[in-house]
Protein backbone atom coordinates (compact mmCIF):
# COMPACT_ATOMS: atom_id res chain seq x y z
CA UNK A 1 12.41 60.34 118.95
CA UNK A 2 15.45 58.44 119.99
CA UNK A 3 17.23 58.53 116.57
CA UNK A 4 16.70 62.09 116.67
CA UNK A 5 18.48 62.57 119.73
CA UNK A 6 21.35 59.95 118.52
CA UNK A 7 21.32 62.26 115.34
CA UNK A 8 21.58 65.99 116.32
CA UNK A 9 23.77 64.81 119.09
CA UNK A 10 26.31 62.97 116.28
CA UNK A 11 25.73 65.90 113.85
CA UNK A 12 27.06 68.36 117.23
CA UNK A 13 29.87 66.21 117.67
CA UNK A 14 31.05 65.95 114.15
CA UNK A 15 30.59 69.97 113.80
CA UNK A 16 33.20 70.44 116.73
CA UNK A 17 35.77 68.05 115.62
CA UNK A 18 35.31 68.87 112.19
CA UNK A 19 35.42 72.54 112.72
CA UNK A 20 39.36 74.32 113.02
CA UNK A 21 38.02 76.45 116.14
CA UNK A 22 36.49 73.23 117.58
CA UNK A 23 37.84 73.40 120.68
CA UNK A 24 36.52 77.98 121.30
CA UNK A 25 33.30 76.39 119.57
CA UNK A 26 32.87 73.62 122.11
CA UNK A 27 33.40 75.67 124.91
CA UNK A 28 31.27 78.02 123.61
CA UNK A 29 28.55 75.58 123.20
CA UNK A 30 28.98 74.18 126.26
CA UNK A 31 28.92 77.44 128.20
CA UNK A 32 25.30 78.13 126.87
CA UNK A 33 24.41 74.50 127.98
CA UNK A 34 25.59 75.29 131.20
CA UNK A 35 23.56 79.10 131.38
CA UNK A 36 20.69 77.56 130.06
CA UNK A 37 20.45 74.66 133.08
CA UNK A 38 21.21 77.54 135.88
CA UNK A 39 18.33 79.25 134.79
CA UNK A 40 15.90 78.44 138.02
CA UNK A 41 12.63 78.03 135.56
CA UNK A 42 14.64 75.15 134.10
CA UNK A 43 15.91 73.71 137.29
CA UNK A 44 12.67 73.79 138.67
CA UNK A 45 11.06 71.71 135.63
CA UNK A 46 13.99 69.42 135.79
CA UNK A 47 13.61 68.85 139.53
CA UNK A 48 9.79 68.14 138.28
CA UNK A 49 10.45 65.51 136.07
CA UNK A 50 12.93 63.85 137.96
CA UNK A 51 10.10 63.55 140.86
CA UNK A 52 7.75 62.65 138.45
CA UNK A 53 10.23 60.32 137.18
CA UNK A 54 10.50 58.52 140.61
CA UNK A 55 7.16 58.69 141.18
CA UNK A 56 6.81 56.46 138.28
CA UNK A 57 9.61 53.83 138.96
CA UNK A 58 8.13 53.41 142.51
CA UNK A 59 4.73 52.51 141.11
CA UNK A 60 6.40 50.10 138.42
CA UNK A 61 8.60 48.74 140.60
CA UNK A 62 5.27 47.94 143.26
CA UNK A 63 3.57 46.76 140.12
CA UNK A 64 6.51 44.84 139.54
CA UNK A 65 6.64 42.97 142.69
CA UNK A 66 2.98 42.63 143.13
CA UNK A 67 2.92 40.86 139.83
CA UNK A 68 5.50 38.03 140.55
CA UNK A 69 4.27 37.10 144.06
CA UNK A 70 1.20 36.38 143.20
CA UNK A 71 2.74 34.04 140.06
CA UNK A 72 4.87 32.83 143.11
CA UNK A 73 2.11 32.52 145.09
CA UNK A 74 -0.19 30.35 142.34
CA UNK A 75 3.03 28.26 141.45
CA UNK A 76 3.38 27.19 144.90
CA UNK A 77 -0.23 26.39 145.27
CA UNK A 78 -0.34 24.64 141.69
CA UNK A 79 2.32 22.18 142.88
CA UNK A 80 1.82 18.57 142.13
CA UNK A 81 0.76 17.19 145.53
CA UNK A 82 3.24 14.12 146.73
CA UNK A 83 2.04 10.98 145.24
CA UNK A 84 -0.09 11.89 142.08
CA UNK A 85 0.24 10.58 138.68
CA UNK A 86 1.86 13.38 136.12
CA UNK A 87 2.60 10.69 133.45
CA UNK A 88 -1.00 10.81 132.31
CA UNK A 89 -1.18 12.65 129.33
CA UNK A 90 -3.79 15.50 128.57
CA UNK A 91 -6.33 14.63 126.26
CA UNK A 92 -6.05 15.52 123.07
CA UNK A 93 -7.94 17.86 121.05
CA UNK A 94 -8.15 18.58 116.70
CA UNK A 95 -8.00 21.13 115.43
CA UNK A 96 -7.71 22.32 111.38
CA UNK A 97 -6.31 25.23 110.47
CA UNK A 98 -9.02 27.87 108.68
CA UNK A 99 -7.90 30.94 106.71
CA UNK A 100 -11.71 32.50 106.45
CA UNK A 101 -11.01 35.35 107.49
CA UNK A 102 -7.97 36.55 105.16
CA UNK A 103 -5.71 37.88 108.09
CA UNK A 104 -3.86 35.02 109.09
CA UNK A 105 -4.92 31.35 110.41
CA UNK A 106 -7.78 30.63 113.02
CA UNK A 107 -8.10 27.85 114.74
CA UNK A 108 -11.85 25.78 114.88
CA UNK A 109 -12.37 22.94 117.17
């Protein structure tokens, strides 16, 4: 949808530079733009979106947050206490690689 956008809007701009009226054809177009956002059905959806917009960021944002202190929270509590060992190695496990299932490799143990 993006490129889209990115391509009407360069195909817009390369009509009114490439055009010899550019500049009555630019105002033109931009006068329309500017009749088409005064219209209050339009304002009225934009104001919607850009509520439902915030709406959204807040609960992202609080999502966000809530997220990271509690990974705050369990790396403070998963600190290595003063005076323990953490040169002892984890034991080590095999494992062989398996390609039975003809997507991509598994791991068995």
């Amino acid at each position: 949808m993006a490129k889209t956008w990115v391509f009407v809007a360069g195909a817009g701009i390369g009509y009114v530079l490439g055009t010899r009226a550019g500049r009555q054809k630019y105002e033109e177009l931009v006068g329309k733009a500017r009749d088409v956002m005064d219209r209050p059905d339009v304002k009225k959806a934009t104001q919607a979106v850009k509520e439902e917009a915030n709406w959204l960021y807040d609960e992202g944002r609080g999502l966000v947050r809530d997220k990271v202190r509690g990974l705050r929270e369990r790396s403070q509590r998963d600190e290595v206490a003063p005076g323990t060992d953490v040169t002892t190695p984890m034991p080590a496990t095999t494992t062989t690689p398996s390609y039975s299932n003809g997507i991509g490799p598994a791991v068995t143990e």
